[in-house]
Protein backbone atom coordinates (compact mmCIF):
# COMPACT_ATOMS: atom_id res chain seq x y z
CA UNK A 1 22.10 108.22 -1.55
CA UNK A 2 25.52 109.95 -2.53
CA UNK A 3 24.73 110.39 -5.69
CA UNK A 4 21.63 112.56 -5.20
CA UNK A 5 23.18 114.15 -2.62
CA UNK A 6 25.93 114.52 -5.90
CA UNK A 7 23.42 115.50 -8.01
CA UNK A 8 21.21 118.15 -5.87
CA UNK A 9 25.40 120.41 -4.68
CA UNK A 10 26.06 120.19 -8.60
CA UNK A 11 22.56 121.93 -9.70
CA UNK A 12 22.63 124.33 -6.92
CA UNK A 13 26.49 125.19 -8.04
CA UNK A 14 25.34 125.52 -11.78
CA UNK A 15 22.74 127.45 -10.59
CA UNK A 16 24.95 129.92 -9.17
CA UNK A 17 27.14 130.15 -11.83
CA UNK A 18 23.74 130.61 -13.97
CA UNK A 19 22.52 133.25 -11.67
CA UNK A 20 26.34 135.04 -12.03
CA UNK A 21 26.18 134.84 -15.75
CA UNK A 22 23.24 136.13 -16.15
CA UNK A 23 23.76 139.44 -13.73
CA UNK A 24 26.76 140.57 -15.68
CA UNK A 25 25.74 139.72 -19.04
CA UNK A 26 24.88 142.14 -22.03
CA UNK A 27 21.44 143.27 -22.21
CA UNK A 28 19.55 141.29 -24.74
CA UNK A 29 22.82 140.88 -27.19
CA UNK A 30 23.22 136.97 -26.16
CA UNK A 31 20.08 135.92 -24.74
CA UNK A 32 20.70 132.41 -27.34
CA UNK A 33 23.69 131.92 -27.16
CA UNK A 34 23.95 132.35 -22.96
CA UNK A 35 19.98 130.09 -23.03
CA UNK A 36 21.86 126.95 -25.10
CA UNK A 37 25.22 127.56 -22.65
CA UNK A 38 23.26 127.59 -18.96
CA UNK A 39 20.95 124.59 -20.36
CA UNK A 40 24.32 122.68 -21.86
CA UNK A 41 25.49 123.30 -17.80
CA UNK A 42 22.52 122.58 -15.86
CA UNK A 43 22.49 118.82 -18.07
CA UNK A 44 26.19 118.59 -17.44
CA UNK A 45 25.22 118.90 -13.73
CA UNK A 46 23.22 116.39 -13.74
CA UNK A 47 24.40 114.19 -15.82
CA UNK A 48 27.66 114.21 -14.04
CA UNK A 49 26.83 112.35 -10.78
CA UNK A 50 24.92 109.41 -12.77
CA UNK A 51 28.00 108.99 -15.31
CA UNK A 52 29.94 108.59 -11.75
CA UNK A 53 27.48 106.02 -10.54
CA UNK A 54 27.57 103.98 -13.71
CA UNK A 55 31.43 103.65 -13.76
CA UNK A 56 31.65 102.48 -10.29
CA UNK A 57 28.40 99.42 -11.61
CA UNK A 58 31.36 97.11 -12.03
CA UNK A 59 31.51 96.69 -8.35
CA UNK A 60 28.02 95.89 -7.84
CA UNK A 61 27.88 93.63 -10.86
CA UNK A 62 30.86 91.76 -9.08
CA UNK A 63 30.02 88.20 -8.24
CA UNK A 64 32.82 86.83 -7.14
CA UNK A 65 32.74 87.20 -3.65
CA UNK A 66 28.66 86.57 -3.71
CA UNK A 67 30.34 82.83 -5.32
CA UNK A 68 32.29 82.65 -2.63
CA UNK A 69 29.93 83.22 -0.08
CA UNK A 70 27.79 80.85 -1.93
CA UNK A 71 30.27 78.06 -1.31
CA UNK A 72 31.25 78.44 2.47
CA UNK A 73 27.69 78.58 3.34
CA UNK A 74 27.15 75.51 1.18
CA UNK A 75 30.03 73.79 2.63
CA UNK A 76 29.01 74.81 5.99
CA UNK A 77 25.74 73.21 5.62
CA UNK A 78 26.78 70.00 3.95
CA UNK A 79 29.37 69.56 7.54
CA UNK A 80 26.37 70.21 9.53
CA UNK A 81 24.05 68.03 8.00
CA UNK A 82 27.10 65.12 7.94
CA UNK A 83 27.46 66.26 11.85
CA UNK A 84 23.80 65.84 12.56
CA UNK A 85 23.34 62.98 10.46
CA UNK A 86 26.11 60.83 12.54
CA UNK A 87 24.67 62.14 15.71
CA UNK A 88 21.21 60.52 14.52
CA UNK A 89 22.82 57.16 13.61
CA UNK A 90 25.23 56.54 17.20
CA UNK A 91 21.72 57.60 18.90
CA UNK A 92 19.77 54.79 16.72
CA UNK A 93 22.94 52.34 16.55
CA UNK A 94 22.96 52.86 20.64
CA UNK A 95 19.34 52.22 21.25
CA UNK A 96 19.45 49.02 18.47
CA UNK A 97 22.76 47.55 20.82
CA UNK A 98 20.70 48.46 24.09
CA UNK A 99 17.95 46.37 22.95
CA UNK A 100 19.64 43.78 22.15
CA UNK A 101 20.96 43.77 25.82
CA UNK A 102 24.94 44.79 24.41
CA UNK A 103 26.29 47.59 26.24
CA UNK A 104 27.90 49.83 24.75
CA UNK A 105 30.60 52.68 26.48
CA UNK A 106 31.64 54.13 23.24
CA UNK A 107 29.97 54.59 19.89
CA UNK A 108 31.01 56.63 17.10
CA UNK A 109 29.93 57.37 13.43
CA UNK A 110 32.37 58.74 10.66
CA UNK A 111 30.55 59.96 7.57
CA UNK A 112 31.55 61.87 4.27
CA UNK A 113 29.75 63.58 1.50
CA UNK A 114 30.57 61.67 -2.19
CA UNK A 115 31.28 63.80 -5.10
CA UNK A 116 27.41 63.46 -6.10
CA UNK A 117 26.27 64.92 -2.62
CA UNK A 118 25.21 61.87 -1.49
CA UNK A 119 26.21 61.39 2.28
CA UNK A 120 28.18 57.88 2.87
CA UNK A 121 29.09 55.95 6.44
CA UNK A 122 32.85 55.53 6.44
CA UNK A 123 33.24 53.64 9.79
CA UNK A 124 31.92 53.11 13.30
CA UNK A 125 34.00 52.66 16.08
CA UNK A 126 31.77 50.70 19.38
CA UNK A 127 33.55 50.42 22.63
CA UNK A 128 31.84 47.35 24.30
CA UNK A 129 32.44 44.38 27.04
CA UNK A 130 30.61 42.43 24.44
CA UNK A 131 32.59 43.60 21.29
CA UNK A 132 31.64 40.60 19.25
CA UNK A 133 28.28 40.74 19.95
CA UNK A 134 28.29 44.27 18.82
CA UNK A 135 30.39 44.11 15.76
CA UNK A 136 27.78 41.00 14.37
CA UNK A 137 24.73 43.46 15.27
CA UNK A 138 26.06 46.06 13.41
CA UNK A 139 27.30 44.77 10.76
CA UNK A 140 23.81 42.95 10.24
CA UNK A 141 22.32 46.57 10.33
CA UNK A 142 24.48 48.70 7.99
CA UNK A 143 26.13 45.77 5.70
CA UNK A 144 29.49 44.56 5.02
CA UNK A 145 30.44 47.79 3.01
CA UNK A 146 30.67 49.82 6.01
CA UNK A 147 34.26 49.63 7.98
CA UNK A 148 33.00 48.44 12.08
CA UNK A 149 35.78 49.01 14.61
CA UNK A 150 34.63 46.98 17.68
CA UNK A 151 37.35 46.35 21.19
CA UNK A 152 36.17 45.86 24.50
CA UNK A 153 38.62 48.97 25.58
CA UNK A 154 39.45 52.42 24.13
């Protein structure tokens, strides 16, 4: 928008000068020469405000800090996913342990994203009067890979 606004206060200046010339020039003598000079002006003018606008393309062409962007809102999804994701499994893990009868005061899921965005359980961590009982139920539901922290007190 600044660069028509540019572009229309540059034509109206030429103009003027235009007009000017052409009120004190010679009769006739340099009609040419003074027709080739206002034209070589009046491109000038607007010309000038578009070679402006294609110096300054650099900063649109910039992608850098699109890039950036790019990545916190992809890291900032992969967290929430991870966050939701662990919320999902306690709420399953708790209703498995409840119906097996094994209370449980405290459960909690630690996940990670691997290098191949593939989203991994590091650990869970079950508070429980029956912490035995717990540990052997979980472990028969998410295998002996994953690390189960089970103690009858925090």
């Amino acid at each position: 928008m600044d660069s028509v606004k540019e572009m229309v206060l540059s034509i109206c200046a030429v103009s003027l000068v235009i007009g000017i010339v052409n009120t004190i020039k010679p009769s006739g003598k340099f009609d040419r020469q003074l027709g080739i000079i206002t034209a070589c002006l009046m491109l000038a003018g607007v010309l000038a405000p578009v070679y402006d606008g294609l110096q300054n393309i650099d900063d649109y062409t910039d992608t850098s800090q699109a890039e950036e962007n790019a990545a916190a809102l992809a890291g900032a999804a992969d967290e929430e996913v991870v966050r939701m994701a662990e919320e999902e499994l306690e709420t399953a893990l708790k209703r498995s342990l409840a119906d097996k009868g094994i209370p449980s005061s405290r459960l909690e899921v630690e996940m990670n994203t691997c290098d191949d965005t593939s989203i991994d359980i590091s650990s869970v961590t079950v508070v429980s009067t029956r912490h035995d009982e717990a540990e052997t139920e979980l472990r028969s539901l998410l295998g002996e890979e994953v690390k189960i922290y089970a103690s009858s007190n925090y």
